[in-house]
C-alpha atoms as a PDB file:
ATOM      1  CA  UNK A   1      -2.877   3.789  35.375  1.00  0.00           C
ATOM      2  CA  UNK A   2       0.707   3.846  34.885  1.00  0.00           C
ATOM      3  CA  UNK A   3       1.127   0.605  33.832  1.00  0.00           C
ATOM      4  CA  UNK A   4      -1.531   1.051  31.021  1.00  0.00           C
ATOM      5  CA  UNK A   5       0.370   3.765  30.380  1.00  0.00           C
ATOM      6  CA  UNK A   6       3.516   2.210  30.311  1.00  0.00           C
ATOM      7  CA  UNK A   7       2.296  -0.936  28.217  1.00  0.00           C
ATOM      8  CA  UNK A   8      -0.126   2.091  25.323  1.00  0.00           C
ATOM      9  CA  UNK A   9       3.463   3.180  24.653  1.00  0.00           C
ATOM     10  CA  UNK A  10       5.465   0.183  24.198  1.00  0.00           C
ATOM     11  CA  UNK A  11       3.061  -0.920  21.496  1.00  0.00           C
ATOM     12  CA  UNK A  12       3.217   2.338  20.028  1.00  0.00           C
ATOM     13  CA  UNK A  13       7.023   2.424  19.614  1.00  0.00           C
ATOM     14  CA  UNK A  14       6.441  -1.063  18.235  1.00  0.00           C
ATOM     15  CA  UNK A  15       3.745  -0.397  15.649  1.00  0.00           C
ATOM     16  CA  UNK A  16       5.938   2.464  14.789  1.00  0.00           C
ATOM     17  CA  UNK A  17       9.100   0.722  14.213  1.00  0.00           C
ATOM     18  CA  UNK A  18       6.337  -2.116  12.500  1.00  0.00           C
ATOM     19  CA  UNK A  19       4.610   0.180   9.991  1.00  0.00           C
ATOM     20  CA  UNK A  20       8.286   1.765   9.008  1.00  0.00           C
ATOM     21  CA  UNK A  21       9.242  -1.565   7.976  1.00  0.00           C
ATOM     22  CA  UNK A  22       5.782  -2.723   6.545  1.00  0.00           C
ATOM     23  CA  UNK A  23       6.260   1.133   4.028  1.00  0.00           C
ATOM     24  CA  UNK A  24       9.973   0.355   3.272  1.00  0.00           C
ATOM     25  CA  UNK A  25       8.816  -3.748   1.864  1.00  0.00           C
ATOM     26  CA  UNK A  26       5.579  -2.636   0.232  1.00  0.00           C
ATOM     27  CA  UNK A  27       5.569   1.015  -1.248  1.00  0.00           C
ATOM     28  CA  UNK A  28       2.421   2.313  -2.192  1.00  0.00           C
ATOM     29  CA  UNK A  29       3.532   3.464  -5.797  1.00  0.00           C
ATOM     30  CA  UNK A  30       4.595  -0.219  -6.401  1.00  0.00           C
ATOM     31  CA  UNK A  31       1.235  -1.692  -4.934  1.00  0.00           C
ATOM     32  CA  UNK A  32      -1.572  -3.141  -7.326  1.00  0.00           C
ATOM     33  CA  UNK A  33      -3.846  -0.639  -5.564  1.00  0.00           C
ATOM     34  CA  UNK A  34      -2.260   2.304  -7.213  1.00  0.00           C
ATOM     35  CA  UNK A  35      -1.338   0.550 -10.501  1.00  0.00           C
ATOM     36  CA  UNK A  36      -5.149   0.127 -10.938  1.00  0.00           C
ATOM     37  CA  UNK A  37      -5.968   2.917  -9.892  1.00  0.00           C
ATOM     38  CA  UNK A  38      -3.877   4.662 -12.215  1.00  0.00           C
ATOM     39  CA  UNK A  39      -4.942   2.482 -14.991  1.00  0.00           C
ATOM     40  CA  UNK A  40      -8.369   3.328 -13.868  1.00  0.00           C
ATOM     41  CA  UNK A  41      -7.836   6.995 -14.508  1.00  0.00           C
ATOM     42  CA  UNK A  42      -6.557   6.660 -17.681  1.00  0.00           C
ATOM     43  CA  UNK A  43      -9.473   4.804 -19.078  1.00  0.00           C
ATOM     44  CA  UNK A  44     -11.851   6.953 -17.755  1.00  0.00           C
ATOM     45  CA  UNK A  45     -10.005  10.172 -19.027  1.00  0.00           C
ATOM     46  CA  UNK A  46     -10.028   8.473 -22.399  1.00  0.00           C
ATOM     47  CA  UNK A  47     -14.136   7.289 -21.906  1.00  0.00           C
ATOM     48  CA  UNK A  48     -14.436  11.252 -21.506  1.00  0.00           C
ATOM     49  CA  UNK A  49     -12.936  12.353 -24.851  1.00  0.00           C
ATOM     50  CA  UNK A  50     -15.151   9.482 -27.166  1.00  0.00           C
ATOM     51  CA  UNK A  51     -17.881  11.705 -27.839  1.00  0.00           C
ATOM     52  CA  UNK A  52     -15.726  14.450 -29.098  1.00  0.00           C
ATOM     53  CA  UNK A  53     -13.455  12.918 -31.040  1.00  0.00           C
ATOM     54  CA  UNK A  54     -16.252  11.315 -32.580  1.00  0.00           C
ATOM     55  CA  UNK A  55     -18.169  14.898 -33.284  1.00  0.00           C
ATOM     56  CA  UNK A  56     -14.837  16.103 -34.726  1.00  0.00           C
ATOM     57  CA  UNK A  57     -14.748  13.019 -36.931  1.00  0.00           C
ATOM     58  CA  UNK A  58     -18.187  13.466 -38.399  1.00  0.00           C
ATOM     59  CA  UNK A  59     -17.929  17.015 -38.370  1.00  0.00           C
ATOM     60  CA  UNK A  60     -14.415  16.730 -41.016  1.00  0.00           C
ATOM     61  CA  UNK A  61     -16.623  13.604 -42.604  1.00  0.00           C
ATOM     62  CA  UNK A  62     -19.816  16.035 -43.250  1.00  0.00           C
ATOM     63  CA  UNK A  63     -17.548  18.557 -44.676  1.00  0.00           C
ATOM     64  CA  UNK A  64     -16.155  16.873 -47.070  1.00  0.00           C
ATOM     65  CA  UNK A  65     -19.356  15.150 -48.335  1.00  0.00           C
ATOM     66  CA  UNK A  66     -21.329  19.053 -48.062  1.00  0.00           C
ATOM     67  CA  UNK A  67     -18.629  19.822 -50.403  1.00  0.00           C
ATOM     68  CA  UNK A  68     -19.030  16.703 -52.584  1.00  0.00           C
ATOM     69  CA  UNK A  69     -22.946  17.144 -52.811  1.00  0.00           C
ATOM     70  CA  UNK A  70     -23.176  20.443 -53.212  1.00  0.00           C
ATOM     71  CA  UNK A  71     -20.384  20.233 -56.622  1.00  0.00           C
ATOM     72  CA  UNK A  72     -22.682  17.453 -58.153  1.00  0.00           C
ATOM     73  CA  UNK A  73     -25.895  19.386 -57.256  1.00  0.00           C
ATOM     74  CA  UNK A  74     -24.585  22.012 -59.426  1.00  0.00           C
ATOM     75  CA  UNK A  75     -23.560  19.809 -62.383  1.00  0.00           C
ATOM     76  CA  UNK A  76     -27.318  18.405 -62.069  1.00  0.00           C
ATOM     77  CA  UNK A  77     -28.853  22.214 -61.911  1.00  0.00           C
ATOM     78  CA  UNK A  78     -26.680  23.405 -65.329  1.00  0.00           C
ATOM     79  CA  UNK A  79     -27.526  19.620 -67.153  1.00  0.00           C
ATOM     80  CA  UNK A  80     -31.055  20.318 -66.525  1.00  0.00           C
ATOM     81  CA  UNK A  81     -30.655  23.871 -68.074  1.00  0.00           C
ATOM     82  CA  UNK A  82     -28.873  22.415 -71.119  1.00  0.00           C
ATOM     83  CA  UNK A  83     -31.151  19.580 -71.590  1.00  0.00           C
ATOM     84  CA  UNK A  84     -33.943  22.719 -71.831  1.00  0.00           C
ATOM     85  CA  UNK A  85     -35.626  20.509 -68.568  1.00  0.00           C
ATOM     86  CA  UNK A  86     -35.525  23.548 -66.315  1.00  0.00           C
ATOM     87  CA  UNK A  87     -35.029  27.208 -67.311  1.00  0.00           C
ATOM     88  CA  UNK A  88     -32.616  29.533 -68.052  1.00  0.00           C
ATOM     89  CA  UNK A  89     -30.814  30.551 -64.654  1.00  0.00           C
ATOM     90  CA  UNK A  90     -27.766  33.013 -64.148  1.00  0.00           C
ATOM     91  CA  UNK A  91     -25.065  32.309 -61.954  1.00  0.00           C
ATOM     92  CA  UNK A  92     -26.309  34.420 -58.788  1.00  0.00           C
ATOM     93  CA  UNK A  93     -29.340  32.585 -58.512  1.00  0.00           C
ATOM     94  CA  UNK A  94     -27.334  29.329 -59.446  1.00  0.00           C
ATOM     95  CA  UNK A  95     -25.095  30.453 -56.391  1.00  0.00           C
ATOM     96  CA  UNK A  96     -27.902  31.365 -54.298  1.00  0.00           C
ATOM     97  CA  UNK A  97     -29.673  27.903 -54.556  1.00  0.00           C
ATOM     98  CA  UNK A  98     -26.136  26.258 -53.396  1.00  0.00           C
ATOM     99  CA  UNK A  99     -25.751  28.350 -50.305  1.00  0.00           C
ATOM    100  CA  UNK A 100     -29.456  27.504 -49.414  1.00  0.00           C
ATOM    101  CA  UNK A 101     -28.325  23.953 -50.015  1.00  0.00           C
ATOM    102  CA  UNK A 102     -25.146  24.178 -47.860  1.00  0.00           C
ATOM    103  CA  UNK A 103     -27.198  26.152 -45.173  1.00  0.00           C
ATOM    104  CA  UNK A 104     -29.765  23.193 -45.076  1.00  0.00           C
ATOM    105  CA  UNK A 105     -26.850  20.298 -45.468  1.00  0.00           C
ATOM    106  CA  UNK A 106     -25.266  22.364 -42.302  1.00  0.00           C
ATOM    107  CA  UNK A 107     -28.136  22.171 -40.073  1.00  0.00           C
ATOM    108  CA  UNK A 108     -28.804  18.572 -40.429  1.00  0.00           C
ATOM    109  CA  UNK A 109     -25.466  17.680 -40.305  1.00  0.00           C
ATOM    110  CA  UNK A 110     -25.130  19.450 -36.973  1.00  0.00           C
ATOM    111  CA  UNK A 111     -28.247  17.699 -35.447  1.00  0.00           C
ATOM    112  CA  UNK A 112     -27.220  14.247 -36.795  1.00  0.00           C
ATOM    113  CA  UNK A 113     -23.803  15.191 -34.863  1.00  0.00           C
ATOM    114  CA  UNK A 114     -25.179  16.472 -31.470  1.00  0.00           C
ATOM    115  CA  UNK A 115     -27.321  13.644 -31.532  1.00  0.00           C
ATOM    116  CA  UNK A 116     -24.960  10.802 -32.079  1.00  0.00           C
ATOM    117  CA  UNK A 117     -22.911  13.140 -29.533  1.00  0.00           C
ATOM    118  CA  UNK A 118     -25.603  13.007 -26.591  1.00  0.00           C
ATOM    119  CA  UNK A 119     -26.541   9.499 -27.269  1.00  0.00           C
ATOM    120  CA  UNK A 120     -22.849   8.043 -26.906  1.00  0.00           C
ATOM    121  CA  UNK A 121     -22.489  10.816 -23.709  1.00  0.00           C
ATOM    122  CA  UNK A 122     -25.779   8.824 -22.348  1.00  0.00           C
ATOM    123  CA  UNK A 123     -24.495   5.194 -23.218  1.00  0.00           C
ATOM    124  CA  UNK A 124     -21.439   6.129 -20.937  1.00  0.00           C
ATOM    125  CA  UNK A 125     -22.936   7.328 -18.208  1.00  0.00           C
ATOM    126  CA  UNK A 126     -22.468   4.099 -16.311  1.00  0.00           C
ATOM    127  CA  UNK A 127     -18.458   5.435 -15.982  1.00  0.00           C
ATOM    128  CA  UNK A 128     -18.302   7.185 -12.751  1.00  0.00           C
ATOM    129  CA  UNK A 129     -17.462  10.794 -11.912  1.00  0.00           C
ATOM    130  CA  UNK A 130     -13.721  11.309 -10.902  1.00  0.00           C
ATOM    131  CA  UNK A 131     -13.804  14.411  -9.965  1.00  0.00           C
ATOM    132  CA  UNK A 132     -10.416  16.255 -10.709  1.00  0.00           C
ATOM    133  CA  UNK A 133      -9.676  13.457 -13.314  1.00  0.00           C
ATOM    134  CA  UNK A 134      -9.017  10.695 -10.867  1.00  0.00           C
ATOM    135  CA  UNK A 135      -7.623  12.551  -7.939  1.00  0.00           C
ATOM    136  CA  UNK A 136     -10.539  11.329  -5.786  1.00  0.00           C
ATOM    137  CA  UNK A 137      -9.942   7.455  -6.804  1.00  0.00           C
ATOM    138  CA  UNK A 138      -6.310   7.699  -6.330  1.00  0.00           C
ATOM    139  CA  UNK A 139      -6.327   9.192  -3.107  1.00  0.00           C
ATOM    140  CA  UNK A 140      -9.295   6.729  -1.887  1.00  0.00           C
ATOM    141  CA  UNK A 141      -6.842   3.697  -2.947  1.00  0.00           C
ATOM    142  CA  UNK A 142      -3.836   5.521  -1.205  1.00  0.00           C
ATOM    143  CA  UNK A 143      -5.573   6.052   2.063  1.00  0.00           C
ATOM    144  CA  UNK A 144      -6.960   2.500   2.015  1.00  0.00           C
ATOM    145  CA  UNK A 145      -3.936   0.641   1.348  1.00  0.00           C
ATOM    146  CA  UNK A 146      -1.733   2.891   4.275  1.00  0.00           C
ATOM    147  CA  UNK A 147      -4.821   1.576   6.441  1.00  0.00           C
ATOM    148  CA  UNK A 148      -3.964  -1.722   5.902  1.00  0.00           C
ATOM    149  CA  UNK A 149      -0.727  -1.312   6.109  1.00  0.00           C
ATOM    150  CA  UNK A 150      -1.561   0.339  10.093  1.00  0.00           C
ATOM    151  CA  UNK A 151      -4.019  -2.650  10.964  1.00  0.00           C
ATOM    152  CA  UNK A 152      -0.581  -4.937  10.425  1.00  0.00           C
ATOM    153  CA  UNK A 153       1.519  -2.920  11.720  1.00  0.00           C
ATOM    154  CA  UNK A 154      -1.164  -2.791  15.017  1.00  0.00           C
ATOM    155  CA  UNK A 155      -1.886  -6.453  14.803  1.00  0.00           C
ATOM    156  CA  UNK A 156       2.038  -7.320  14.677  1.00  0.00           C
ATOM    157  CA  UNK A 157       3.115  -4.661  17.871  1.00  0.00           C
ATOM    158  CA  UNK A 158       0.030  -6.191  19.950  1.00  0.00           C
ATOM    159  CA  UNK A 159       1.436  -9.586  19.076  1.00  0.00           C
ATOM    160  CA  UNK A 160       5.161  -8.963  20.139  1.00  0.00           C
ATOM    161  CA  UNK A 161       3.516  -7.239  23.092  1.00  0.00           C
ATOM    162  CA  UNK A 162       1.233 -10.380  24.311  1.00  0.00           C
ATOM    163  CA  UNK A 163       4.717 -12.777  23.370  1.00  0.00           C
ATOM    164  CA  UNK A 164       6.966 -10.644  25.773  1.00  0.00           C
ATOM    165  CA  UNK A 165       4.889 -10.899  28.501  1.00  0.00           C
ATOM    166  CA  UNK A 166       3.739 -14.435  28.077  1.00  0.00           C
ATOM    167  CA  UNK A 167       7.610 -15.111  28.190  1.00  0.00           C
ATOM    168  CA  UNK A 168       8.343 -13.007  30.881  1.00  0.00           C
ATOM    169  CA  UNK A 169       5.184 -14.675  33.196  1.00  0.00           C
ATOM    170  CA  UNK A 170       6.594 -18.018  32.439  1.00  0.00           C
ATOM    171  CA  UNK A 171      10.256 -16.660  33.526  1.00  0.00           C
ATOM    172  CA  UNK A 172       8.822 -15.719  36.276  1.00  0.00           C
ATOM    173  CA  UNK A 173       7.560 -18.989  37.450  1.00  0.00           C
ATOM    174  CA  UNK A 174      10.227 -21.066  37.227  1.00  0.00           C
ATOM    175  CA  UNK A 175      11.406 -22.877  40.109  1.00  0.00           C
ATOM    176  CA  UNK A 176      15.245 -22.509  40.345  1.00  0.00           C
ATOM    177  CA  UNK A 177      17.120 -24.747  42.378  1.00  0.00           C
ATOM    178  CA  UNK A 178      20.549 -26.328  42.471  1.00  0.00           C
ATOM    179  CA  UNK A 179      23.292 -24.757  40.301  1.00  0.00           C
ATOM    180  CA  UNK A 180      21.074 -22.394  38.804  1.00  0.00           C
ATOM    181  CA  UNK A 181      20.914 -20.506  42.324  1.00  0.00           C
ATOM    182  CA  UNK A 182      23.867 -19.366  41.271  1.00  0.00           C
ATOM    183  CA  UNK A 183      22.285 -17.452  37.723  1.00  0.00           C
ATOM    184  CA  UNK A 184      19.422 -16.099  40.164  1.00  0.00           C
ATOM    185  CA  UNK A 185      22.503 -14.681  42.322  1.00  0.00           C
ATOM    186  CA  UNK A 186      24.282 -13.259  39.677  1.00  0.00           C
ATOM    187  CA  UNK A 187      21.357 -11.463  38.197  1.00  0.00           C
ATOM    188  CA  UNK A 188      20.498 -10.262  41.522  1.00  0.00           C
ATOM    189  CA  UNK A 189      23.911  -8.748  42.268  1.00  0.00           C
ATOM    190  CA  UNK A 190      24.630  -7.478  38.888  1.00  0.00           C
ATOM    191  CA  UNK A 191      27.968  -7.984  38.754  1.00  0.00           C
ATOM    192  CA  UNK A 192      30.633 -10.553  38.484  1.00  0.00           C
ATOM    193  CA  UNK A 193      31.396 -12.492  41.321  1.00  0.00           C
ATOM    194  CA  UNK A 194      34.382 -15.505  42.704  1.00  0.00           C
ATOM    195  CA  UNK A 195      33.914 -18.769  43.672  1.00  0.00           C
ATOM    196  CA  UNK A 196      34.344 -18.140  47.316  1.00  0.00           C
ATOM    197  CA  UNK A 197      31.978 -14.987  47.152  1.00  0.00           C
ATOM    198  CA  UNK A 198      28.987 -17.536  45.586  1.00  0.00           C
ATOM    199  CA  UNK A 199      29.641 -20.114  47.734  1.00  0.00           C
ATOM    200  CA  UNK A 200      29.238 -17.872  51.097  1.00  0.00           C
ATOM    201  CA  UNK A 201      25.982 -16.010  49.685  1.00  0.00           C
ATOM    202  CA  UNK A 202      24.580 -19.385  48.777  1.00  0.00           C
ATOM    203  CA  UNK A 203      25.957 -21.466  51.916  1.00  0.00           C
ATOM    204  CA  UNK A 204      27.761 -23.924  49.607  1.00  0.00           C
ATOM    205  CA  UNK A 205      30.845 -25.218  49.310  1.00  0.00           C
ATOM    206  CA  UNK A 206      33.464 -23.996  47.233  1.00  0.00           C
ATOM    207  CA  UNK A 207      34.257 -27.271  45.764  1.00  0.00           C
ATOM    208  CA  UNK A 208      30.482 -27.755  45.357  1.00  0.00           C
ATOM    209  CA  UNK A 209      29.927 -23.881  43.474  1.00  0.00           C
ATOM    210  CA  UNK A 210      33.306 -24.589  41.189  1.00  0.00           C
ATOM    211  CA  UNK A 211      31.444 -27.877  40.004  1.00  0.00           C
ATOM    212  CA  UNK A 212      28.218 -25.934  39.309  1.00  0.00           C
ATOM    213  CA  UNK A 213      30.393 -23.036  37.419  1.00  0.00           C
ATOM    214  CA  UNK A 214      31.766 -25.650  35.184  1.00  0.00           C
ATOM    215  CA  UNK A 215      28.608 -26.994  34.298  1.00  0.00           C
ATOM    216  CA  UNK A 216      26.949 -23.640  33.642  1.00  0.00           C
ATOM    217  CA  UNK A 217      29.863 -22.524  31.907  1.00  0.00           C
ATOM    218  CA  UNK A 218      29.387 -25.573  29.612  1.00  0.00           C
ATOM    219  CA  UNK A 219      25.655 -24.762  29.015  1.00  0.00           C
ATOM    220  CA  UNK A 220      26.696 -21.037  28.191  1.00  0.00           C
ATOM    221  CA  UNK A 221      24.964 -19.487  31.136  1.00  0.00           C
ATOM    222  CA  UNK A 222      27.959 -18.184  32.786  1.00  0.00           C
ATOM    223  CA  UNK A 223      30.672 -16.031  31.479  1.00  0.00           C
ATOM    224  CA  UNK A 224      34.555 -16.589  33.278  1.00  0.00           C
ATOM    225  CA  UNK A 225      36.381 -13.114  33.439  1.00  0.00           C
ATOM    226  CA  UNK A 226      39.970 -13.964  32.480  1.00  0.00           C
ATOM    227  CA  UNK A 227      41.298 -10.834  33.188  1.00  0.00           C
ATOM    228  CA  UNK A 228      41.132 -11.305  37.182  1.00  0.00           C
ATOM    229  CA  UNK A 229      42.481 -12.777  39.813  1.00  0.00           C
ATOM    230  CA  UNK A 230      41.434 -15.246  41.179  1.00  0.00           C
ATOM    231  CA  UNK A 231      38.885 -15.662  38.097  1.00  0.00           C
ATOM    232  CA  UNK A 232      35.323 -14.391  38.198  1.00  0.00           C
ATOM    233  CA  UNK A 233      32.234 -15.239  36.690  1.00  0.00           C
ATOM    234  CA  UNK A 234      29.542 -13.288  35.647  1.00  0.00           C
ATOM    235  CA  UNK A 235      25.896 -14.198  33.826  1.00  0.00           C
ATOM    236  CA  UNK A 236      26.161 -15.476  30.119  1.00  0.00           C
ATOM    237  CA  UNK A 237      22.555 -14.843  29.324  1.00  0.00           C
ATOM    238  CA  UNK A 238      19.631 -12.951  30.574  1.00  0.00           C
ATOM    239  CA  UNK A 239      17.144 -15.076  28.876  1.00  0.00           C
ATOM    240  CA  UNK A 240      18.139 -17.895  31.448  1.00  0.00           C
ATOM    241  CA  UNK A 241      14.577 -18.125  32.658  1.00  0.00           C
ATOM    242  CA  UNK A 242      13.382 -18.368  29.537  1.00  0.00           C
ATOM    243  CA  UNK A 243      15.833 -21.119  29.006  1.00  0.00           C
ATOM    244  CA  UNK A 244      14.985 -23.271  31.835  1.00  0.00           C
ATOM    245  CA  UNK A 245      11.718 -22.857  31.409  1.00  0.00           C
ATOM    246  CA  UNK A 246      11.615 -24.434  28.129  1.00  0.00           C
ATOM    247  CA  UNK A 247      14.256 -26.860  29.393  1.00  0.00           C
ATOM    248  CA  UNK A 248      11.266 -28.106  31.582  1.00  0.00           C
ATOM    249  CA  UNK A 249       8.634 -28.761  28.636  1.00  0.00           C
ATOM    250  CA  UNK A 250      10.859 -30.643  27.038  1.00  0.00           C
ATOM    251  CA  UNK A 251      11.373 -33.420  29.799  1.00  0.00           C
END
């Protein structure tokens, strides 16, 4: 249990440290997701307004033909006086025909408009509702992208996980013989020892252990200590496992 335990946090520090990374390369607010969804918005904000900009366009274009009519209606009404084709009327009844005339002109003009209203309202139906102008579609977009973003982030930690301790099983199968006694010893003691010191803890020679030193040295798996006297040597890399292990594979 505590090794499950052990292994649930590791990949969460790594997700972590794998997500904080993935935010800092790909910001949301430079993603396509939110440039289309913001685009988005804006298109349907502007799908909104079509119907009454379109009312307030007929409704200034009906006012100035009502206007238009209604001055030639009354040139008509006084020829037809003149011409003796319709009788003698004075200017309050003249006046009185007009407003009937504008009355009438106003209530077809406003059905004409609420109908052409409704009917482009019903053509556009097919844009959906985005409630709070967008919010909702935004917000969607946001919350899948930083999911994707986790399901990398998860994916890559579980991956580094898995790699570690495929490399540390195959470290820990190597067979170590010969000079590289001498990096198991080392690692063991965890600290930095002389020749003479390796060569009684392995039952070698001195001569034999300053040979194998030399060689290591040469491969960069041991470290010599200048600084003491006689010299001492202590490991050059913990990864030596690793190291022979792939040294192996390759012959």
């Amino acid at each position: 249990m505590e090794s499950k335990t052990l292994i649930s946090d590791k990949i969460q520090v790594k997700f972590q440290e794998h997500l904080n990374y993935l935010n800092k390369l790909y910001p949301y607010e430079e993603s396509p997701f939110h440039k289309l969804s913001t685009s988005y918005k804006r298109m349907a904000e502007a799908i909104k307004e079509v119907p009454r900009l379109l009312s307030d366009g007929l409704s200034e274009l009906f006012a100035s033909q009502k206007q238009e009519i209604l001055n030639h209606f009354s040139e008509d009404i006084k020829f037809l006086i003149s011409s003796g084709n319709l009788r003698e009327l004075d200017d309050s009844e003249i006046e009185s025909i007009l407003n009937f005339l504008g009355d009438l002109l106003d209530s077809v003009y406003t059905m004409v408009i609420r109908k052409t209203s409704n009917d482009i309202h019903n053509y556009l139906k097919w844009t959906p509702e985005l409630g709070n102008s967008g919010e909702n579609l935004i917000k969607s977009c946001e919350l899948f992208y930083r999911e994707l973003l986790e399901e990398i982030a998860k994916a890559k930690a579980e991956r580094d996980l898995y790699k570690e301790r495929a490399e540390s099983t195959e470290s820990l199968d190597v067979i170590v013989t010969g000079k590289y006694k001498i990096l198991e010893l080392l690692e063991r003691d965890g600290k930095s020892l002389k020749p003479v010191e390796i060569a009684s803890k392995l039952n070698l020679s001195e001569v034999t252990v300053r040979k194998y030193i030399k060689e290591l040295i040469e491969e960069g798996l041991i470290i010599k200590n200048n600084k003491t006297r006689p010299y001492t040597y202590s490991l050059g890399d913990p990864n030596w496992r690793a190291r022979l292990r792939k040294k192996e594979r390759s012959l």
